[in-house]
C-alpha atoms as a PDB file:
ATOM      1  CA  UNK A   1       7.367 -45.177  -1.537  1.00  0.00           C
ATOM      2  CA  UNK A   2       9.131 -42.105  -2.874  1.00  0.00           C
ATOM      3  CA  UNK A   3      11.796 -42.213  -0.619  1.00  0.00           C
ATOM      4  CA  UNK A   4      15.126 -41.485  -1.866  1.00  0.00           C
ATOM      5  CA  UNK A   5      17.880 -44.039  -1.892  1.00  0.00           C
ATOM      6  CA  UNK A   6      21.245 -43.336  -1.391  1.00  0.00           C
ATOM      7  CA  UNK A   7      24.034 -45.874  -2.256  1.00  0.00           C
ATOM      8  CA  UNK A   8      27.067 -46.149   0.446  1.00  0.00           C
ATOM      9  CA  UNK A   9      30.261 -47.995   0.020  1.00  0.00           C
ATOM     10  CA  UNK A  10      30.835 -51.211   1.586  1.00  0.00           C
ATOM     11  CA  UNK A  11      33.496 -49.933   3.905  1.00  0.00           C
ATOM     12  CA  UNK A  12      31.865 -46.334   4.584  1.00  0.00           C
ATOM     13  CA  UNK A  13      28.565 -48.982   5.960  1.00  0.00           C
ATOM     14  CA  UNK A  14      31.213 -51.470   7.920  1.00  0.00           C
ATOM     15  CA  UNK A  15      33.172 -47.977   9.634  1.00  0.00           C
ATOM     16  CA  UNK A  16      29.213 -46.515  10.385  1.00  0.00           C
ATOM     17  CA  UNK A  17      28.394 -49.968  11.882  1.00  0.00           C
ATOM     18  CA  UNK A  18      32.039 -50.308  14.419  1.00  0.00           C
ATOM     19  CA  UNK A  19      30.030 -46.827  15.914  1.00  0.00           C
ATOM     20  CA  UNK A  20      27.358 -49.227  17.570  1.00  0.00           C
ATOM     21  CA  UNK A  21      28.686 -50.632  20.535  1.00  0.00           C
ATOM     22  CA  UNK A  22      25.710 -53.521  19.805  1.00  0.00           C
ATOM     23  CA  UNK A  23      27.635 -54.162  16.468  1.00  0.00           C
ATOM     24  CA  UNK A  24      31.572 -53.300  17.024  1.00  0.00           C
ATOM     25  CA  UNK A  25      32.473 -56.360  19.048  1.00  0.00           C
ATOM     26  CA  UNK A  26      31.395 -58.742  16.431  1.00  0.00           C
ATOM     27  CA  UNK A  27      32.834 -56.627  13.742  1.00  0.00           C
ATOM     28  CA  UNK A  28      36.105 -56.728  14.940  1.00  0.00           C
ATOM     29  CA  UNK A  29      36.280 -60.085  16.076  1.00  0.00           C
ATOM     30  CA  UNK A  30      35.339 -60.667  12.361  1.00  0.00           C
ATOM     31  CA  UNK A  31      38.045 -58.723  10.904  1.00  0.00           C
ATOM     32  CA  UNK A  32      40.700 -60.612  13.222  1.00  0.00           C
ATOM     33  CA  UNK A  33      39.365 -63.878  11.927  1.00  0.00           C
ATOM     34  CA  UNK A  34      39.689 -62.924   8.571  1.00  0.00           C
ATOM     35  CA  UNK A  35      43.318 -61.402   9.403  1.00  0.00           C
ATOM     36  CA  UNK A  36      44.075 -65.288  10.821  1.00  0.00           C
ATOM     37  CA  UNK A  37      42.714 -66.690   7.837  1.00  0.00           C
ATOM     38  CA  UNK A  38      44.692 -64.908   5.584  1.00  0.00           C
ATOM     39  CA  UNK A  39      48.024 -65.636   7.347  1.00  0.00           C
ATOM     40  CA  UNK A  40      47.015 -69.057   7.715  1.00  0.00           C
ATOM     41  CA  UNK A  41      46.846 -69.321   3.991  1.00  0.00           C
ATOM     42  CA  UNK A  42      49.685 -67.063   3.213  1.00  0.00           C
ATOM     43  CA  UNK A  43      51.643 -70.011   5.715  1.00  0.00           C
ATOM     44  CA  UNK A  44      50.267 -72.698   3.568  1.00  0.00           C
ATOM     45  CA  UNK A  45      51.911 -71.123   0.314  1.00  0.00           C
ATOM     46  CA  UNK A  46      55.207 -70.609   1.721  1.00  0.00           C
ATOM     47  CA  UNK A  47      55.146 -74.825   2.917  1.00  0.00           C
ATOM     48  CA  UNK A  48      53.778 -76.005  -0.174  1.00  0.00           C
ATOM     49  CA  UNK A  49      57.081 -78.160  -2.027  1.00  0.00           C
ATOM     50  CA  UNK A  50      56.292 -76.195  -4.994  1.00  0.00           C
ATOM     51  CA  UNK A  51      57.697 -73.305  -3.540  1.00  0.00           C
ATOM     52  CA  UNK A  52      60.630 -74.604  -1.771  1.00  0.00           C
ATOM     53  CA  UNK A  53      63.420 -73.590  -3.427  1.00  0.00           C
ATOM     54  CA  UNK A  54      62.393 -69.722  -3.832  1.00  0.00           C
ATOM     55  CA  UNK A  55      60.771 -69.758   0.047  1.00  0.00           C
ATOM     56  CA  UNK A  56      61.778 -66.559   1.351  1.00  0.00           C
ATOM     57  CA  UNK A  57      61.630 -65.885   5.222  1.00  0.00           C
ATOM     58  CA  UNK A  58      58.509 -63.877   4.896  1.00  0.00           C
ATOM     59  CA  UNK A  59      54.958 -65.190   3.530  1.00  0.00           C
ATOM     60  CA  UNK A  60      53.486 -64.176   0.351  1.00  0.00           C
ATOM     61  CA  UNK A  61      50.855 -61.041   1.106  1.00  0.00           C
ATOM     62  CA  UNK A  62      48.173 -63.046  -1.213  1.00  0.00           C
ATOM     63  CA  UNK A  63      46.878 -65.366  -3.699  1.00  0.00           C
ATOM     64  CA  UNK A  64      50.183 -66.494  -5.666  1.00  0.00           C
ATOM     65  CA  UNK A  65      50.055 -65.016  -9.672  1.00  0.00           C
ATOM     66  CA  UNK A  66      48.652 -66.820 -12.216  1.00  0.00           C
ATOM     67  CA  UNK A  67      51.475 -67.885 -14.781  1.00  0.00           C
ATOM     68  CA  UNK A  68      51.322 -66.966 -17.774  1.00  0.00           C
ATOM     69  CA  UNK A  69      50.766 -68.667 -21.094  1.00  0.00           C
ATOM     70  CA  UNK A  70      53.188 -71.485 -22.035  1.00  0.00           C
ATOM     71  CA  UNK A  71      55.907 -70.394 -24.626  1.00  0.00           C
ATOM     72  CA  UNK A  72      55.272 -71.579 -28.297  1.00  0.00           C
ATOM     73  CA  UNK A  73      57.337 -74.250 -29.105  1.00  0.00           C
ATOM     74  CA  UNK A  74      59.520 -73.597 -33.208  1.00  0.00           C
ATOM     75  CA  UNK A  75      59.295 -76.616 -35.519  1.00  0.00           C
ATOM     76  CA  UNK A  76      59.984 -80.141 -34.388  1.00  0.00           C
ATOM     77  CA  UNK A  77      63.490 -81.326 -35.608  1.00  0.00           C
ATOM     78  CA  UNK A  78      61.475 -84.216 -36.888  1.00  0.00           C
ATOM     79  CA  UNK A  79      59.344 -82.623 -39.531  1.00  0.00           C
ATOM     80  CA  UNK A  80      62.334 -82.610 -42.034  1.00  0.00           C
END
């Protein structure tokens, strides 16, 4: 059990594994779902109401931004 182990990337293992023929075919039919899946969502952004008024004609290329923290409101008139 003194065998060396050598760490590979995720993607540098996925590109060795698209070499197989055995493998290939269900990698890349696994990448195109994913690629549907993504535009599907990206779709579902650009519909929702809350974006309606800034909708552009193209779909969002991820996960919308988190917003930032709410502004601090000054005194309240009332606590004269």
């Amino acid at each position: 059990m003194n065998e060396e182990v050598k760490f590979i990337r995720g993607n540098d293992r996925i590109n060795q594994l698209t070499q197989r023929p055995d493998i290939a075919e269900g990698v890349s039919r696994i990448r195109a779902e994913m690629d549907e899946a993504d535009r599907t969502y990206a779709m579902g952004l650009a519909a929702s109401p809350r974006n309606q008024s800034t909708r552009s004609s193209t779909p969002p290329a991820g996960p919308p931004a988190r917003p930032g923290p709410a502004p601090r409101a000054g005194p309240s008139p009332l606590a004269r």
